[in-house]
C-alpha atoms as a PDB file:
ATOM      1  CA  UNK A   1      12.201   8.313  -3.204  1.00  0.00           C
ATOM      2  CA  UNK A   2      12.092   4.811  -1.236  1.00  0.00           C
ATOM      3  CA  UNK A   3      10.116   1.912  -2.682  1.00  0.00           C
ATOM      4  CA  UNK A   4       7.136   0.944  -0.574  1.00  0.00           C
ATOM      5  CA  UNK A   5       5.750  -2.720  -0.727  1.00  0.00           C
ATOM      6  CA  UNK A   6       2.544  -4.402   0.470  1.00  0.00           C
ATOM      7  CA  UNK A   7       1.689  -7.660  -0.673  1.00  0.00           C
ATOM      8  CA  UNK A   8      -0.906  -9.464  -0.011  1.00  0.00           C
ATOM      9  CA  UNK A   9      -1.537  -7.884   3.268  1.00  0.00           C
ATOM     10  CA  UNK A  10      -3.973  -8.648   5.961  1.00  0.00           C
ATOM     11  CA  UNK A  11      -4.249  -7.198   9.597  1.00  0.00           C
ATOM     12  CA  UNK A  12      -6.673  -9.248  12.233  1.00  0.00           C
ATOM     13  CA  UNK A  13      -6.980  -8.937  16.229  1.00  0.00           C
ATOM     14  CA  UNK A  14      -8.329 -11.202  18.922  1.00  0.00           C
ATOM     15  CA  UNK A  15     -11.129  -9.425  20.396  1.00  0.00           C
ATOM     16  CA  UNK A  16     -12.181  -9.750  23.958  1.00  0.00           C
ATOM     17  CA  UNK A  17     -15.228  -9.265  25.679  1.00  0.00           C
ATOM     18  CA  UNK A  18     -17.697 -10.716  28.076  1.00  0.00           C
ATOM     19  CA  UNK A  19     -19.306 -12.875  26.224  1.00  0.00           C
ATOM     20  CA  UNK A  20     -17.127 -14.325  23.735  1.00  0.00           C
ATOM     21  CA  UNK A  21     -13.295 -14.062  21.835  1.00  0.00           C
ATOM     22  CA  UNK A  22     -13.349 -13.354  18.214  1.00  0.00           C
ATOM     23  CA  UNK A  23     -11.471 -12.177  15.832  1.00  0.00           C
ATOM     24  CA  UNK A  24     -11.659  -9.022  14.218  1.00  0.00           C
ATOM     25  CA  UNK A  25     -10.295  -8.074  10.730  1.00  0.00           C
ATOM     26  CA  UNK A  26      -8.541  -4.766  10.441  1.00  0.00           C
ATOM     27  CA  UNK A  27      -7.291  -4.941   6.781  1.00  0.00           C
ATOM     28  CA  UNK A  28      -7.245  -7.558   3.817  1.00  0.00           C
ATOM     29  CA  UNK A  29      -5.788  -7.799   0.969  1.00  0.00           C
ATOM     30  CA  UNK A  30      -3.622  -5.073   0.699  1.00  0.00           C
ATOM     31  CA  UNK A  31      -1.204  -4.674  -2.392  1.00  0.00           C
ATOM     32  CA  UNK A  32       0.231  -1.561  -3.068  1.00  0.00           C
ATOM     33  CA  UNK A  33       3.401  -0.174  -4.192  1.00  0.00           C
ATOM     34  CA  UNK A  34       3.857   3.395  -2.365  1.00  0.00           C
ATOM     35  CA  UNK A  35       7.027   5.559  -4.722  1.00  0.00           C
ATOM     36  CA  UNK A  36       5.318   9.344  -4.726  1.00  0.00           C
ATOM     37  CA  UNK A  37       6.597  11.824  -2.646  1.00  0.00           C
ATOM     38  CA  UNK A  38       3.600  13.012  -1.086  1.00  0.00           C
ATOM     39  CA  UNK A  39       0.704  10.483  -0.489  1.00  0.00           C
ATOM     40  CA  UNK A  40      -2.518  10.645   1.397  1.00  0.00           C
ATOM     41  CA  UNK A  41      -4.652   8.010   2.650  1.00  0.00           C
ATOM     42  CA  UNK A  42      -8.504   9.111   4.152  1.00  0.00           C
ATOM     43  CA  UNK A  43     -11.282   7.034   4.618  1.00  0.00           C
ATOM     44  CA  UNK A  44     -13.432   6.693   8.017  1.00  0.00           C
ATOM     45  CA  UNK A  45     -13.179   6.450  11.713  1.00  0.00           C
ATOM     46  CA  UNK A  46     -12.300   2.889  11.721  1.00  0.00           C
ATOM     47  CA  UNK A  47     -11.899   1.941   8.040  1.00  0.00           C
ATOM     48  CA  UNK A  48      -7.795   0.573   9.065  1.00  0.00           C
ATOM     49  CA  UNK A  49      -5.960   3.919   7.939  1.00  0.00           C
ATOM     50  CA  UNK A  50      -3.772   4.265  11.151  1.00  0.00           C
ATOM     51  CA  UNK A  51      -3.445   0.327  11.237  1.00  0.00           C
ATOM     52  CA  UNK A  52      -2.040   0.636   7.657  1.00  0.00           C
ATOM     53  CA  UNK A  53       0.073   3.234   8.462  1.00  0.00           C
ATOM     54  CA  UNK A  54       1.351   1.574  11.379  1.00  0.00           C
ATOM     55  CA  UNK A  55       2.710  -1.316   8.728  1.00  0.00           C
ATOM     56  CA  UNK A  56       5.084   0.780   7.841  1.00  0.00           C
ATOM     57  CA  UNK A  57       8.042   0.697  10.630  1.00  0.00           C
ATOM     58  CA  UNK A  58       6.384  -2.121  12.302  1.00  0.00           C
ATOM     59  CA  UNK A  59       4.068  -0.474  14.609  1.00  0.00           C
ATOM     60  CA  UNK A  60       2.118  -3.077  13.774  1.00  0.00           C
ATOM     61  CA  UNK A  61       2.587  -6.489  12.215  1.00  0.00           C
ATOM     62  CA  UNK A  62       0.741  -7.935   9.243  1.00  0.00           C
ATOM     63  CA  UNK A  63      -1.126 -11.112  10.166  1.00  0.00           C
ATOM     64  CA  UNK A  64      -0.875 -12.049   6.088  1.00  0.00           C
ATOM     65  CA  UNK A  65       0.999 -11.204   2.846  1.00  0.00           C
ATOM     66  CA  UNK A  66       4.766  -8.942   3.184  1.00  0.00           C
ATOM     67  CA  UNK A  67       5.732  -5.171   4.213  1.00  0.00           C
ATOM     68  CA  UNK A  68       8.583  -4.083   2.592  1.00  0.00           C
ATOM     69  CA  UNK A  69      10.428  -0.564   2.940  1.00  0.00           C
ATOM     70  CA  UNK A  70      13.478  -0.415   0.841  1.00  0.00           C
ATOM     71  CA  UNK A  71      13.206  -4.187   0.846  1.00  0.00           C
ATOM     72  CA  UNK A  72      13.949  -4.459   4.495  1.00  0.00           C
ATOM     73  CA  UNK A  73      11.048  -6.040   6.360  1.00  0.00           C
ATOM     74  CA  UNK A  74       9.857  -3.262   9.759  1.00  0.00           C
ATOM     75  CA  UNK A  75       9.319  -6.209  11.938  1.00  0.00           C
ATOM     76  CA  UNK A  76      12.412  -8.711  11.550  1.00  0.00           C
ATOM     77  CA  UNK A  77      14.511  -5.902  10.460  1.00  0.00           C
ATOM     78  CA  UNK A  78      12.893  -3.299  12.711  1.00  0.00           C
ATOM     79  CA  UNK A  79      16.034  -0.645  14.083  1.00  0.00           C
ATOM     80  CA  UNK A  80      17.162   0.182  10.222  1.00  0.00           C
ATOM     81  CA  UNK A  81      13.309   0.402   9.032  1.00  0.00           C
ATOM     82  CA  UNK A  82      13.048   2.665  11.792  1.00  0.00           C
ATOM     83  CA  UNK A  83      16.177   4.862  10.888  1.00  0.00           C
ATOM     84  CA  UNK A  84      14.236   5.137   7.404  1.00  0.00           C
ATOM     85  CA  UNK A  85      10.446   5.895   8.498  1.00  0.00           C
ATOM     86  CA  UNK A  86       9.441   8.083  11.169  1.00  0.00           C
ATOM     87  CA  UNK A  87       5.869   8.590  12.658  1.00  0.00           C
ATOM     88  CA  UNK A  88       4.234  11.054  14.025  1.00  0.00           C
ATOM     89  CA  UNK A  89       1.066  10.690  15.965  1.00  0.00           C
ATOM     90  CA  UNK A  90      -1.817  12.471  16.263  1.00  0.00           C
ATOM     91  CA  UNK A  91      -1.578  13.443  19.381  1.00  0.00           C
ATOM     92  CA  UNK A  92       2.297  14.319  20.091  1.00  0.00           C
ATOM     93  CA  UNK A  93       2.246  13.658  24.028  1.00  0.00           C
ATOM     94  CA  UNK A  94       1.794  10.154  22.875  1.00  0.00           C
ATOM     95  CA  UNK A  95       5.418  10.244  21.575  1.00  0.00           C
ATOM     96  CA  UNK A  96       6.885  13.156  23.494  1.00  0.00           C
ATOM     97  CA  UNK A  97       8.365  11.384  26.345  1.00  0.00           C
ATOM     98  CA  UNK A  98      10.821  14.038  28.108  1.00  0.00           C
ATOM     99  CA  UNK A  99       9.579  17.527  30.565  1.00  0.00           C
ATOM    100  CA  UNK A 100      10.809  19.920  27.633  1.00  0.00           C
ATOM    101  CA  UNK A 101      11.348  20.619  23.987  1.00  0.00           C
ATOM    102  CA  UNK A 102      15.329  20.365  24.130  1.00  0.00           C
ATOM    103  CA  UNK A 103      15.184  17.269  26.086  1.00  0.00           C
ATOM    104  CA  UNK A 104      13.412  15.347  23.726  1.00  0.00           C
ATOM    105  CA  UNK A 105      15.174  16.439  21.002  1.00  0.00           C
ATOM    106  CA  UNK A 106      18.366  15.502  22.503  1.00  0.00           C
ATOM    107  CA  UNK A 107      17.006  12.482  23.473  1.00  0.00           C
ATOM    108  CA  UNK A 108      16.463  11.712  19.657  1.00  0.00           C
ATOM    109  CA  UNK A 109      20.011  12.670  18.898  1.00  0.00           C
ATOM    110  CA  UNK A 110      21.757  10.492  21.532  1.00  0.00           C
ATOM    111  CA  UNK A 111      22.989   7.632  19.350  1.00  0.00           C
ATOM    112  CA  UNK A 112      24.282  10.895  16.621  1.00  0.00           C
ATOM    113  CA  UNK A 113      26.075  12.723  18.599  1.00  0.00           C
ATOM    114  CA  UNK A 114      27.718  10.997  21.490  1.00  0.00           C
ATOM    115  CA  UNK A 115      28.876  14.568  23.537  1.00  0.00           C
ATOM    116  CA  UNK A 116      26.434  16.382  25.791  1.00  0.00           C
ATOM    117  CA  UNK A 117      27.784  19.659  24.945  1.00  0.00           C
ATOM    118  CA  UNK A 118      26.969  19.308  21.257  1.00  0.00           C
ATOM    119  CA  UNK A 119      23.969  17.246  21.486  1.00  0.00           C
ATOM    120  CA  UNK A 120      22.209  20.519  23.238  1.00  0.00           C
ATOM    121  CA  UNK A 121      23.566  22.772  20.779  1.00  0.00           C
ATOM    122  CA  UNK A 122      22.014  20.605  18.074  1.00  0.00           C
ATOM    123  CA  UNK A 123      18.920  20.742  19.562  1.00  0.00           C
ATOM    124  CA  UNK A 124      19.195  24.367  19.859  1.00  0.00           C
ATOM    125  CA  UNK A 125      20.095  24.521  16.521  1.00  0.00           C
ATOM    126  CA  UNK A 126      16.546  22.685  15.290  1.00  0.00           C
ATOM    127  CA  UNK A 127      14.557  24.128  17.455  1.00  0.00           C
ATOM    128  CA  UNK A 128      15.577  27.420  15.932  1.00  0.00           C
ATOM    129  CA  UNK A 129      15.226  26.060  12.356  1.00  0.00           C
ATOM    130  CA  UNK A 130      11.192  25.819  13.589  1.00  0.00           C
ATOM    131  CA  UNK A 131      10.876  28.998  15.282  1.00  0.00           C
ATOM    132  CA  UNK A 132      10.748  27.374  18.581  1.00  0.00           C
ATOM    133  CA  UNK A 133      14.112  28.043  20.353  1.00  0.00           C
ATOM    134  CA  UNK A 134      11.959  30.202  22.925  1.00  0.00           C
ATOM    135  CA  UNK A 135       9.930  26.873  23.888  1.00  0.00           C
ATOM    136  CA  UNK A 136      13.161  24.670  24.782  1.00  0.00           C
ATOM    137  CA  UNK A 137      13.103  24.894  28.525  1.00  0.00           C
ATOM    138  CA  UNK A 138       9.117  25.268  28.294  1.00  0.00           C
ATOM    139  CA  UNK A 139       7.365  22.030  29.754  1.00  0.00           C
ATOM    140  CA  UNK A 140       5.892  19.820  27.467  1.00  0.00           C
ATOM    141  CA  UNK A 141       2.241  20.204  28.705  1.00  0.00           C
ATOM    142  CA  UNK A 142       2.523  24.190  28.683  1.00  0.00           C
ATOM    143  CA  UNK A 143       2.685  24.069  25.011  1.00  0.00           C
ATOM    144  CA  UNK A 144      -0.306  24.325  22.352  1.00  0.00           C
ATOM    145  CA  UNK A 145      -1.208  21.325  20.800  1.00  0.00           C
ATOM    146  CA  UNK A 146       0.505  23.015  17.345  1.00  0.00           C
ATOM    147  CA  UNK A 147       3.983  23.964  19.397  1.00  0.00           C
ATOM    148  CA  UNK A 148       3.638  20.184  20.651  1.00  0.00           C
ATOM    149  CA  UNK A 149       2.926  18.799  17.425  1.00  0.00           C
ATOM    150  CA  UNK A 150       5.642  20.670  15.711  1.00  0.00           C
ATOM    151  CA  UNK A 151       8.018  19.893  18.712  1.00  0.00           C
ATOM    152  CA  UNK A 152       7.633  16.299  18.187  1.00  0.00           C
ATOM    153  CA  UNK A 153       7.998  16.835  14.481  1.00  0.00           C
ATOM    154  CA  UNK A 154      11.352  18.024  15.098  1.00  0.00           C
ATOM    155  CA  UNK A 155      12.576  15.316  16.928  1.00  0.00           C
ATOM    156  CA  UNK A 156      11.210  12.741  14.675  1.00  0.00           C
ATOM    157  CA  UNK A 157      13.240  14.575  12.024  1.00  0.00           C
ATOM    158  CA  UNK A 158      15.977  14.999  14.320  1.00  0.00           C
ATOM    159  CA  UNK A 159      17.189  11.501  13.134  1.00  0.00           C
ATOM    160  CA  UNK A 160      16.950  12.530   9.508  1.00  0.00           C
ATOM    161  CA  UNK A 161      14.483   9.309   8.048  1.00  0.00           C
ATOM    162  CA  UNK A 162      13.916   9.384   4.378  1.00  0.00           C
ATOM    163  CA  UNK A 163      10.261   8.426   5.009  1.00  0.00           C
ATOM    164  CA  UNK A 164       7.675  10.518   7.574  1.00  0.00           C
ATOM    165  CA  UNK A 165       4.424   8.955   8.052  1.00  0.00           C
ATOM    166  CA  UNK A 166       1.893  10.987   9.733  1.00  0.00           C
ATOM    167  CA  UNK A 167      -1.135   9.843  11.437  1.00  0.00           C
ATOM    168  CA  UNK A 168      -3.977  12.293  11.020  1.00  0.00           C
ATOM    169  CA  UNK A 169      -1.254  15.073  12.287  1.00  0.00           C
ATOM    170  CA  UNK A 170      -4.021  18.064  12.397  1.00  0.00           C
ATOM    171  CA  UNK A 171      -6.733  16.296  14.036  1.00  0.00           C
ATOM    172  CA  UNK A 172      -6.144  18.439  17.327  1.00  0.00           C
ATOM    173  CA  UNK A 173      -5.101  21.612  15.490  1.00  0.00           C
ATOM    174  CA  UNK A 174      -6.974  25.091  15.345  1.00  0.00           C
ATOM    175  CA  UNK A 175      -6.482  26.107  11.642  1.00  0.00           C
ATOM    176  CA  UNK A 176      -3.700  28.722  12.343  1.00  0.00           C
ATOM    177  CA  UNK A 177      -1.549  25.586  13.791  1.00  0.00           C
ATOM    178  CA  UNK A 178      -2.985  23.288  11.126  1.00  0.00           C
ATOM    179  CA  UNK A 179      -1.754  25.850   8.442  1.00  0.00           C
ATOM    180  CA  UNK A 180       1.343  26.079  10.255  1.00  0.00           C
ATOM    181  CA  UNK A 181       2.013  22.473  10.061  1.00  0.00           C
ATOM    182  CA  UNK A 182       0.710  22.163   6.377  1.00  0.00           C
ATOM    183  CA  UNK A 183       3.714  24.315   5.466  1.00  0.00           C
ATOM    184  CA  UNK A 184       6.081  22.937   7.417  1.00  0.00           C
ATOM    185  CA  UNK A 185       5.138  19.360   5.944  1.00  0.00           C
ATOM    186  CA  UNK A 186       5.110  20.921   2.238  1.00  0.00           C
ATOM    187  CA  UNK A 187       8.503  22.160   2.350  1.00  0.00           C
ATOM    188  CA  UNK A 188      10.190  18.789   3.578  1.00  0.00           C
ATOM    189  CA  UNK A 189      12.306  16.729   1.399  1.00  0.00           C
ATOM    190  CA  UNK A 190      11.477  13.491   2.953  1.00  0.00           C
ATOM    191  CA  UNK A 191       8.688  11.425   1.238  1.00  0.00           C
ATOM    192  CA  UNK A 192       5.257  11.889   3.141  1.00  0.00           C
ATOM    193  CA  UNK A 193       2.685   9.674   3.642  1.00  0.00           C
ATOM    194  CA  UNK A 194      -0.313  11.272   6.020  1.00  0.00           C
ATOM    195  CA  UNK A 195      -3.497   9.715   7.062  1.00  0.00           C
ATOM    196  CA  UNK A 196      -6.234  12.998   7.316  1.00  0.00           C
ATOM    197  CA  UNK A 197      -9.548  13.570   7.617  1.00  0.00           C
ATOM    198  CA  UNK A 198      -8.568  16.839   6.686  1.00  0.00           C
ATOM    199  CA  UNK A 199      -9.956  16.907   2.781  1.00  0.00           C
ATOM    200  CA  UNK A 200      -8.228  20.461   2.303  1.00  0.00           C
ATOM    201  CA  UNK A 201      -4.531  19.546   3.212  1.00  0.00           C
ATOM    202  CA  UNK A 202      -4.552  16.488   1.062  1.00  0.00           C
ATOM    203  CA  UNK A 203      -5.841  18.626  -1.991  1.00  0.00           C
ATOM    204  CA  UNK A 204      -2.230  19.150  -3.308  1.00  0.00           C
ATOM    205  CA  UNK A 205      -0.829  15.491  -2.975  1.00  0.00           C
ATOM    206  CA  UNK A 206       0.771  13.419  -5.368  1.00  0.00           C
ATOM    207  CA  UNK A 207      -1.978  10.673  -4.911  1.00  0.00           C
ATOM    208  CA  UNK A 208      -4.743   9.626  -2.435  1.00  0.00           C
ATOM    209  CA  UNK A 209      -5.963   6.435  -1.295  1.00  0.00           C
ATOM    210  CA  UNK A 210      -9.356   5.522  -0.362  1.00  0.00           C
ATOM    211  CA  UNK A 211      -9.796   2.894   3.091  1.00  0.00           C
ATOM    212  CA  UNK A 212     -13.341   1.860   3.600  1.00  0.00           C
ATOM    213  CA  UNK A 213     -13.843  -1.542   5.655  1.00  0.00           C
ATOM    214  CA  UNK A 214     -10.058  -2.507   5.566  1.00  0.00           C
ATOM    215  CA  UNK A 215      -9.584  -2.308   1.892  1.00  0.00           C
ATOM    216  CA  UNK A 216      -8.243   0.170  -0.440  1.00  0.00           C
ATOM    217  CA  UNK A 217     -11.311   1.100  -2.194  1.00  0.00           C
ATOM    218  CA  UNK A 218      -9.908   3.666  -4.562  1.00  0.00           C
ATOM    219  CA  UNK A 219      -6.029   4.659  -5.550  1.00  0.00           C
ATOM    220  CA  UNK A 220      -5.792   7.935  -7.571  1.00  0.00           C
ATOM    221  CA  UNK A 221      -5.404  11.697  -7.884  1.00  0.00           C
ATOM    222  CA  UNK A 222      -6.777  13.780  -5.028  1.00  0.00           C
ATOM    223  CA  UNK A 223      -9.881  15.298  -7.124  1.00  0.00           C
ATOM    224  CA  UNK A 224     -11.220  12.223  -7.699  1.00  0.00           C
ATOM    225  CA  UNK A 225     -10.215  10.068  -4.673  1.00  0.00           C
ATOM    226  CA  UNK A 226     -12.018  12.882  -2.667  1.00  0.00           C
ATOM    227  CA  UNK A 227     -14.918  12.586  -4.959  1.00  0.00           C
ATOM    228  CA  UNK A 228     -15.580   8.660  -4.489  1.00  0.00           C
ATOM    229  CA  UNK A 229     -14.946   9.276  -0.931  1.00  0.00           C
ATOM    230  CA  UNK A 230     -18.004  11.819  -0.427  1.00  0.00           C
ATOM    231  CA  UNK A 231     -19.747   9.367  -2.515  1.00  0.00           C
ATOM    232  CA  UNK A 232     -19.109   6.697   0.186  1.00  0.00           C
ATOM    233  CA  UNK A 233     -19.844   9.047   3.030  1.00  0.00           C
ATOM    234  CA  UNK A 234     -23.257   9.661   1.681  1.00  0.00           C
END
């Protein structure tokens, strides 16, 4: 598994409005050091779980304190942090850029494999690994929101990262789709880290962490992460 390092770590904004510029802090003091294969992070609408996530291939860069991945830094050493970590969005036509399933997935191979020919057989070839070879010429927007989310799953994997982080992936899911992608994301070798408000999927992860008012409030075993959650939330 890679080695994950925050040190230290604090996010803040300039917020503008009508009557005055301020700033606004996301996340503060952040340490953490992020080995397990499978981690969750949960905590409110606006707590700083998708700004923390977004640390972690430079999405996003820390006002304070270090991100590490590997020991390579995502902002000054952004294109190999990238080739380790890929993100997937909640909602996939954020990141799904081309008309149809095969040409995004080629798109994501393009620096791989240098000959057309081969680059759409590739594609092919993934798509079928997902059940989805029937969708490649399909456009984008004629897809469910699970075929899109799993579409874009396979071109984020496309490039083979050791390291998929997941921003509250089954937000937009019905629970077929949502089960669909929890199995899909179970049987992966790459290390996982998922943001969810989605108590159920998390139930089986190696470790949970608890964001309430940009700080880590709680770093332990799902049971009891999900516990002192609820006992926030009420």
């Amino acid at each position: 598994m890679s080695t994950i390092r925050l040190a230290g770590v604090g996010v803040d904004v300039d917020v503008f409005n009508a009557r005055d510029t301020h700033t606004k802090t996301l996340l503060t003091d952040i340490d953490l050091t992020l080995t397990e294969r499978r981690i969750a992070v949960i905590g409110a609408n606006g707590s700083g779980k998708s700004t923390l996530l977004r640390l972690l291939n430079g999405l996003i860069e820390p006002t304070r304190g270090t991100v590490t991945v590997d020991g390579l830094d995502p902002v000054r050493h952004g294109k190999e942090v990238r080739q380790r970590v890929g993100f997937i969005f909640t909602d996939p036509l954020s990141q799904l850029v081309m008309s149809t399933p095969v040409e995004d997935i080629e798109l994501s191979l393009r620096r791989r494999i240098r000959g057309r020919r081969e680059r759409a057989d590739a594609a092919y070839a993934l798509l079928r690994t997902r059940g989805l070879e029937h969708l490649a010429h399909q456009s984008i927007y004629d897809l469910s929101g699970g075929e899109r989310q799993l579409v874009a799953l396979t071109a984020v994997l496309a490039v083979d990262p050791a390291i998929l982080v997941a921003d509250e992936p089954t937000t937009l899911l019905d629970l077929r789709n949502r089960e669909q992608l929890r199995r899909v994301l179970a049987d992966l070798d790459q290390q996982l880290i998922v943001s969810s408000h989605d108590l159920d999927f998390i139930a089986d992860f190696d470790r949970v962490l608890v964001v309430d008012a940009g700080r880590v409030v709680f770093d332990g075993v799902p049971a009891a992460a999900v516990a002192h959650y609820r006992g926030l939330m009420v």
